[in-house]
Protein backbone atom coordinates (compact mmCIF):
# COMPACT_ATOMS: atom_id res chain seq x y z
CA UNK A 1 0.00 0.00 0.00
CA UNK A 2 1.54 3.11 -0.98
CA UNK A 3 1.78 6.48 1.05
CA UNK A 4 -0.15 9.37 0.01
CA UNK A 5 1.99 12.17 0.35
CA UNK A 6 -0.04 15.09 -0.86
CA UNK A 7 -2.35 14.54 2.63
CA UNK A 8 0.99 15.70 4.46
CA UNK A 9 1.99 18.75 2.41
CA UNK A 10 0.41 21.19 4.81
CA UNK A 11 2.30 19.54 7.93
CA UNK A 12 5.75 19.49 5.64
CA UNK A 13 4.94 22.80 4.86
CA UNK A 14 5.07 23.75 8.04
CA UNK A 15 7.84 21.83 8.86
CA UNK A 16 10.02 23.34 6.77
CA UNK A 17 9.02 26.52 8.00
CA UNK A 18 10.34 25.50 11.53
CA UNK A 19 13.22 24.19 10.38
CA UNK A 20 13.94 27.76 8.54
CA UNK A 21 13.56 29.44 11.69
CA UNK A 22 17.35 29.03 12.87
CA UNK A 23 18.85 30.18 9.48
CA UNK A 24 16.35 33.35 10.13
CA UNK A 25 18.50 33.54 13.46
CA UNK A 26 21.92 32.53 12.23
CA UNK A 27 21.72 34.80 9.42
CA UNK A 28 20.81 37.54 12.32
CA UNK A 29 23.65 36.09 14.58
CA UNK A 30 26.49 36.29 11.27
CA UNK A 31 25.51 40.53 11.35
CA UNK A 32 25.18 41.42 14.87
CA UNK A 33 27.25 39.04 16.51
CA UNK A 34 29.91 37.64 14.84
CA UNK A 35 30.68 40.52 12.70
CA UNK A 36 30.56 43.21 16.08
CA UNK A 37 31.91 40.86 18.86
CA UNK A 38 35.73 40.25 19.75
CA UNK A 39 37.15 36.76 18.06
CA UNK A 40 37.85 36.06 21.70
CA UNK A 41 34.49 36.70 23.26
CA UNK A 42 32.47 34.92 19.88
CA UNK A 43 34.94 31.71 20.51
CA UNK A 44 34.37 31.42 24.21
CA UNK A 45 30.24 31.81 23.49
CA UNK A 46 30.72 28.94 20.96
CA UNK A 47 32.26 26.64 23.28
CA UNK A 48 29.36 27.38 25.93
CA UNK A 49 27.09 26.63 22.65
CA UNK A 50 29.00 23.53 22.11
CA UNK A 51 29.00 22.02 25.81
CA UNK A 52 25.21 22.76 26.10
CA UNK A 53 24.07 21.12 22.40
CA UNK A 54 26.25 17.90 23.14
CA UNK A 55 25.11 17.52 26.55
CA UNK A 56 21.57 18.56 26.08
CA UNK A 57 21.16 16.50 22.99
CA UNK A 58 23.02 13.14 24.58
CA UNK A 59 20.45 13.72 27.74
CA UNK A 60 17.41 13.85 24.73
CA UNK A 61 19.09 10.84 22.93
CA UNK A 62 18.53 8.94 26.30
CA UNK A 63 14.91 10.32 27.86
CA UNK A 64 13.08 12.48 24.64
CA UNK A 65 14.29 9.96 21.27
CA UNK A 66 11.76 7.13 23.06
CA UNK A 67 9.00 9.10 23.82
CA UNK A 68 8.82 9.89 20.30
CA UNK A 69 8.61 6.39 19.07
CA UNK A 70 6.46 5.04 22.01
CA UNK A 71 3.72 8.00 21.92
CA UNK A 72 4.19 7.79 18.44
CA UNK A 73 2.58 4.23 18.50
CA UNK A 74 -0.13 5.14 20.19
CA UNK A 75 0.80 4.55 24.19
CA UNK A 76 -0.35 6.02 26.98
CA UNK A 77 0.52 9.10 26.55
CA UNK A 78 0.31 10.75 30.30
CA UNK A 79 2.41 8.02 31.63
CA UNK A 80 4.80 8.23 28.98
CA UNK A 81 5.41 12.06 28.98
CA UNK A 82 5.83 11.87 32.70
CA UNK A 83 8.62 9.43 32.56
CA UNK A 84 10.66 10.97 29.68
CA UNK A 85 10.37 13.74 31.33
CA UNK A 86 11.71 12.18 34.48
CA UNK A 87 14.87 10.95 32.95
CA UNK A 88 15.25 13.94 30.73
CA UNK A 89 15.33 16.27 34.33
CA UNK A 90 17.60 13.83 36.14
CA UNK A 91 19.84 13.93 33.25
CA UNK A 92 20.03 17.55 33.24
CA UNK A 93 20.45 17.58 36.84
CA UNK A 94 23.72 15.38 36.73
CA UNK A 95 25.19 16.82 34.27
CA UNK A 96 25.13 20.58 35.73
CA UNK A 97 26.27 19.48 38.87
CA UNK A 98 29.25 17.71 36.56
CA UNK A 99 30.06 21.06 34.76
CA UNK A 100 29.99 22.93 37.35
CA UNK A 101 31.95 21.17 39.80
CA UNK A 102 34.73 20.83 37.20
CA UNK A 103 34.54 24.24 35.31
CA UNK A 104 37.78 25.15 36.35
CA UNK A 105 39.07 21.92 34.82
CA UNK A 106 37.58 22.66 31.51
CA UNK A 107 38.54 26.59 31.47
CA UNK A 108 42.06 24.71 32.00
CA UNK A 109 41.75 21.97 29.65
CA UNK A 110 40.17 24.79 26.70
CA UNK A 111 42.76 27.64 26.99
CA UNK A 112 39.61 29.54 28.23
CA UNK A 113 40.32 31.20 31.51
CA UNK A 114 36.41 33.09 31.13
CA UNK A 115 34.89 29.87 30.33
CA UNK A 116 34.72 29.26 33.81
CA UNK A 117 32.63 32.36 34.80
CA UNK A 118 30.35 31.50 32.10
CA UNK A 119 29.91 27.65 32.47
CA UNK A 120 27.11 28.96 34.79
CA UNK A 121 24.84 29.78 31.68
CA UNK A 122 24.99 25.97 30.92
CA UNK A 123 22.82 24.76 33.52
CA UNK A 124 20.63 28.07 32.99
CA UNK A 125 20.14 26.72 29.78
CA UNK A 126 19.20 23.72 30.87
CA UNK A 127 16.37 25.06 32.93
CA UNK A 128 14.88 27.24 30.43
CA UNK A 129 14.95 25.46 27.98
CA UNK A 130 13.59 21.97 29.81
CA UNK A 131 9.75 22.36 29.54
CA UNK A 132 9.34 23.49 25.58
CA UNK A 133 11.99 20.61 24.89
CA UNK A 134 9.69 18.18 26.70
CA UNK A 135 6.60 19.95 25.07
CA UNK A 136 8.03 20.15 21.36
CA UNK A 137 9.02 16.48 21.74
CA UNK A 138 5.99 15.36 22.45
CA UNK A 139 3.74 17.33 19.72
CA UNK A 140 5.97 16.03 17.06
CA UNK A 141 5.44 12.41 18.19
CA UNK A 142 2.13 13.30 17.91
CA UNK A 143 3.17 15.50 14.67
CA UNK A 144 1.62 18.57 15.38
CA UNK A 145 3.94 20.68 13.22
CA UNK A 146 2.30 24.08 13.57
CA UNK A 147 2.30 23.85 17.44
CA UNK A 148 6.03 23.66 16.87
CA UNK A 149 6.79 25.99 14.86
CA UNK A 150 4.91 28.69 17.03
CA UNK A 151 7.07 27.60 20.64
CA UNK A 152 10.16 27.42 18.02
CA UNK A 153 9.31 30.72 16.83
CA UNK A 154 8.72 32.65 19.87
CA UNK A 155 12.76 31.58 20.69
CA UNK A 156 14.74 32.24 17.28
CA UNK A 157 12.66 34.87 15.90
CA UNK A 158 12.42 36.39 19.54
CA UNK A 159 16.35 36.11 19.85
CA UNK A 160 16.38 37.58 15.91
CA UNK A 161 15.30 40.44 17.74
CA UNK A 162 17.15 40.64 20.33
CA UNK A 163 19.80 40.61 18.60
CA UNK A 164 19.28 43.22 16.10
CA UNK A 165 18.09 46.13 18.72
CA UNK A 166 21.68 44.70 20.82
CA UNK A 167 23.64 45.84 17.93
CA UNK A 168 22.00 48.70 17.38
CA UNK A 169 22.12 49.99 20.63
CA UNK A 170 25.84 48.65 20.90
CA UNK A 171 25.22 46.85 23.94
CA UNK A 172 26.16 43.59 21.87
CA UNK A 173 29.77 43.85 23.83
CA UNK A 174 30.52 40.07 25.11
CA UNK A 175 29.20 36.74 24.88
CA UNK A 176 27.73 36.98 28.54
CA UNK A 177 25.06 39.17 27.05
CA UNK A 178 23.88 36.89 24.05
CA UNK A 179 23.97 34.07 26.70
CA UNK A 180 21.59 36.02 28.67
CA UNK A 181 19.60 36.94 25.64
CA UNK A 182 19.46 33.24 24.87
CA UNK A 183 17.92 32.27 28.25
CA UNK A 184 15.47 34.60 28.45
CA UNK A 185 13.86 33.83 24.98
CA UNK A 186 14.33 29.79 26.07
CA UNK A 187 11.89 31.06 29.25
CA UNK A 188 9.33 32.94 26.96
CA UNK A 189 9.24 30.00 24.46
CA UNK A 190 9.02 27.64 27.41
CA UNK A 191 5.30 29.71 28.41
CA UNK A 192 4.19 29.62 25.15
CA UNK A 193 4.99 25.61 24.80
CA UNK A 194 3.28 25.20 28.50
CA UNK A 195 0.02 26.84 26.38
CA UNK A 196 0.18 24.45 23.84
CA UNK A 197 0.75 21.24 26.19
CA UNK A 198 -2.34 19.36 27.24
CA UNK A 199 -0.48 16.96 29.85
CA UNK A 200 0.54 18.36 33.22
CA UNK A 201 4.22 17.68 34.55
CA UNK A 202 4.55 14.86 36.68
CA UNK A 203 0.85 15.11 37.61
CA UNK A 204 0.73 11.42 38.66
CA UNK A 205 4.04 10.52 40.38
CA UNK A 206 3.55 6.89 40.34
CA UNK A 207 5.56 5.96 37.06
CA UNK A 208 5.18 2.64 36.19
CA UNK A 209 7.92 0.24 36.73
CA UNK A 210 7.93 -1.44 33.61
CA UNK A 211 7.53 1.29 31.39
CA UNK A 212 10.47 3.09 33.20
CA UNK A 213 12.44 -0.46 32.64
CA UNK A 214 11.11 -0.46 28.36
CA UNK A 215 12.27 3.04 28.31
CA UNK A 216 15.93 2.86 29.83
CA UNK A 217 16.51 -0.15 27.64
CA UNK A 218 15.21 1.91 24.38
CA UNK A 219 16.99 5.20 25.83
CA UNK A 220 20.39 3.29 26.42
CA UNK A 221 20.36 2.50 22.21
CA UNK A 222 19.35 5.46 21.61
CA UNK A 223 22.04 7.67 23.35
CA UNK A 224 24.65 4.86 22.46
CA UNK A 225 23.61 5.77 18.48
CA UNK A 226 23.80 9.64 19.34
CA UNK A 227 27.01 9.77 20.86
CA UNK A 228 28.99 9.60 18.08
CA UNK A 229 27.29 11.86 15.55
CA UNK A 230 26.97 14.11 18.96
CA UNK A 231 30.38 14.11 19.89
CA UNK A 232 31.05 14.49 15.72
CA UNK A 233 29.42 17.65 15.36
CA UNK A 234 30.62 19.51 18.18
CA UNK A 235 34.33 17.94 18.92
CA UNK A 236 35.94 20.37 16.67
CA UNK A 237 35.37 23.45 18.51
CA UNK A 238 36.94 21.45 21.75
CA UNK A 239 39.78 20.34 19.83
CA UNK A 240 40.62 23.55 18.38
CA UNK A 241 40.67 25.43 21.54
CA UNK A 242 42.67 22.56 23.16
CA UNK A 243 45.36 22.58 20.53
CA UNK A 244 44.81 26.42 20.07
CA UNK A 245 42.87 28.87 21.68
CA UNK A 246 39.58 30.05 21.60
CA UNK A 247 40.46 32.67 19.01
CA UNK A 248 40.59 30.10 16.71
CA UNK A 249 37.40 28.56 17.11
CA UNK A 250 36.21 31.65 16.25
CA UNK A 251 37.49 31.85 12.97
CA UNK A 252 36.53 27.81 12.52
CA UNK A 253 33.24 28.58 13.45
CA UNK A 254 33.07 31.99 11.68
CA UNK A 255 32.91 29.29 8.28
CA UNK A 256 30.96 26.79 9.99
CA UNK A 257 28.03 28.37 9.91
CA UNK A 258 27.24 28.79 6.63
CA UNK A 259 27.01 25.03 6.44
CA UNK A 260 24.21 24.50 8.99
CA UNK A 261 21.61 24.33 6.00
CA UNK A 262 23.37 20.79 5.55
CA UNK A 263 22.18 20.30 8.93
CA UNK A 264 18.87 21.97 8.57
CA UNK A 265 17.71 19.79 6.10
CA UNK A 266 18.65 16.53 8.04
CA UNK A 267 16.38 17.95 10.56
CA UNK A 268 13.72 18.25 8.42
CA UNK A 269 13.90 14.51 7.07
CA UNK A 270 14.26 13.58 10.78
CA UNK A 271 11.57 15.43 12.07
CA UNK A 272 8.44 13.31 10.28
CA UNK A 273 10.99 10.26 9.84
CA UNK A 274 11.17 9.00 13.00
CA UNK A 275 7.19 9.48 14.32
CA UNK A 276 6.23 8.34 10.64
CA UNK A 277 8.81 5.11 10.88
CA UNK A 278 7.31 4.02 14.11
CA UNK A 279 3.47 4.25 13.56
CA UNK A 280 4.12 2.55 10.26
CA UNK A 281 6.43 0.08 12.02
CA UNK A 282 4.25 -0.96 14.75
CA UNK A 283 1.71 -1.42 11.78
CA UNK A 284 3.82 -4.10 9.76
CA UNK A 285 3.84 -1.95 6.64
CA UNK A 286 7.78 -2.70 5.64
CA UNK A 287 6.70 -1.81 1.62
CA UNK A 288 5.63 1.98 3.03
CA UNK A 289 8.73 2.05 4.93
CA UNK A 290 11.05 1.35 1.84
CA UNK A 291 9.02 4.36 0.56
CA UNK A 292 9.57 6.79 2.45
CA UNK A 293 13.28 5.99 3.24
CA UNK A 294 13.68 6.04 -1.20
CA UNK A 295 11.66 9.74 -1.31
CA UNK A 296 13.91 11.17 1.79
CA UNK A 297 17.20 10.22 0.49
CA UNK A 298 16.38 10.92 -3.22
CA UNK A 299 15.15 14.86 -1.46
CA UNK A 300 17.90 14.88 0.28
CA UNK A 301 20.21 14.62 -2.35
CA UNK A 302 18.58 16.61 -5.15
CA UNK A 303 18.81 19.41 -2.18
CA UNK A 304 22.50 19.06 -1.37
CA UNK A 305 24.33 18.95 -4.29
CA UNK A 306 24.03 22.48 -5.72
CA UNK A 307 24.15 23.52 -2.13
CA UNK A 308 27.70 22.11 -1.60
CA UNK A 309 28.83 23.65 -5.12
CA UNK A 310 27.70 27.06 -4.20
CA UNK A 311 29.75 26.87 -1.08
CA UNK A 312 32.98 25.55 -3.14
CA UNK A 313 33.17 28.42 -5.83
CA UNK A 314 31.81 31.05 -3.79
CA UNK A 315 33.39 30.55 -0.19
CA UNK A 316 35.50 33.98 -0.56
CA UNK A 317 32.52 36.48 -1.63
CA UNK A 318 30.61 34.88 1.18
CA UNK A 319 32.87 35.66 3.78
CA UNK A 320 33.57 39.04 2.63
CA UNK A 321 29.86 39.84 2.17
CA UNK A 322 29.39 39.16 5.65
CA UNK A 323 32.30 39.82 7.53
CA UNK A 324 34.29 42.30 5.40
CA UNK A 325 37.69 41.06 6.09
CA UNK A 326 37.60 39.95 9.39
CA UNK A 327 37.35 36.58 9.06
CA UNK A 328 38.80 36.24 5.27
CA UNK A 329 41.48 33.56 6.44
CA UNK A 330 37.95 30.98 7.04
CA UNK A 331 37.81 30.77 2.81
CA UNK A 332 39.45 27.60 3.08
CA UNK A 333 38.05 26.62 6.26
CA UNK A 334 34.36 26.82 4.62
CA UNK A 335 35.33 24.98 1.29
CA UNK A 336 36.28 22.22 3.54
């Protein structure tokens, strides 16, 4: 039995749409942060940036990934939310008390000596950000796209914003202030996801044993398959300012960001693959499977490839549209 596609265009539409949302912000970031704040001060926020997507996205791997799939296939949805919220919080939890406890080690470690007085912001992070994580999750298991977009819109066209009447104003100075800019968005988007959630938090605090004991053992394949591509994706940044300084993961990262479209449109596969893969999964339909995996990569693809040639031929004029010439040694960088 085939899929039929054209039923989902609306919810791809908006999909899409969500997934455009950070290059609104990134492209806001490149001009009023990157372009006006010290290499120094832009490295050491990038590193913050760094430890807070790897952790956060190992502790969703483990807690968020299987509440996808199991709400997804049509569980009980209360008792489900509750616990991957559970794990998600105790997660978070650990891991701040982890980073902050050795934040002198890794202001050491990362040639950083202000990393330390800003590894603070990670676990503030954490907190804002915690209930419209939980909240998104759960509405795209259930793939309610345009109740995503709206709590992801609230935070990167909010922190577009921001940004933009910073600069003006010149107050866009270090990276403590776009940290605190980031955190206060996270909060406002978290209200607006609380709106759009129809479960209460840990309402019923009896979680069931053997869902708690289906969930670790899903979670712990999970987070085993997102370490890698985790640690992947943000290990350069460490290694550079380990080897170098943070300087220099400024000017990595001043080219590494015009390549997050690459990542973008991963996100945008992922985002209907895996709530689509498990409801068709659970239903025995392996020919629709085969389908969908076929149209995604063939997308995919026919997406990339003039993508990647722009960025070969046209990595100088890039740079020097959008930084001048202060970051004109990243050419090579970029075409990498």
């Amino acid at each position: 039995m085939g899929i039929a596609f054209s039923k989902h265009v609306s919810k791809g539409i908006w999909g899409v749409l969500d997934k455009l949302l950070p290059s609104i912000y990134g492209f806001a970031f490149v001009l009023f942060a990157i372009r006006i704040l010290p290499p120094e001060h832009f490295g050491v926020y990038t590193l913050i940036q760094a430890i807070f997507i790897l952790t956060n996205n190992l502790a969703q791997s483990f807690a968020m990934y299987p509440m996808v799939k199991f709400a997804a296939e049509g569980g009980k949805t209360e008792e489900i939310f509750n616990i991957a919220s559970f794990y998600y919080l105790i997660i978070l939890f650990l891991a701040s008390l982890l980073l902050i406890s050795g934040k002198s080690f890794l202001a050491q470690v990362l040639n950083s000596p202000h990393l330390e007085n800003l590894m603070y912001y990670v676990p503030a992070l954490f907190v804002s950000s915690f209930v419209r994580n939980c909240v998104a999750f759960l509405l795209q298991s259930k793939l309610q796209v345009k109740k995503v977009f709206w709590i992801d819109a609230v935070y990167f066209l909010g922190s577009t914003v921001g940004l933009v009447l910073l600069g003006s104003m010149n107050y866009l100075h270090s990276s403590e202030v776009v940290l605190q800019l980031n955190v206060i968005m996270f909060l406002i988007s978290s209200i607006v996801a609380i709106y759009f959630n129809e479960i209460s938090f840990f309402k019923n605090m009896k979680l069931d044993s053997n869902l708690l004991k289906i969930f670790f053992k899903f979670g712990k394949y999970s987070f085993g398959a997102s370490v890698s591509y985790s640690l992947y994706s943000q290990s350069d940044s460490f290694i550079i300012s380990i080897i170098l300084n943070p300087i220099y993961v400024a000017n990595y990262n001043a080219a590494k960001i015009f390549v997050r479209p690459f990542e973008l449109i991963l996100q945008v596969i992922n985002f209907f693959f895996v709530p689509a893969i498990s409801k068709i999964s659970s239903q025995k339909r392996e020919d629709d499977i085969r389908i969908i995996y076929e149209k995604s990569l063939f997308m995919f693809t026919l997406i990339i490839i003039p993508f990647v040639m722009v960025i070969l031929i046209f990595s100088s004029e890039i740079l020097h549209i959008f930084y001048s010439d202060k970051y004109s040694d990243s050419k090579h960088i970029l075409r990498i």
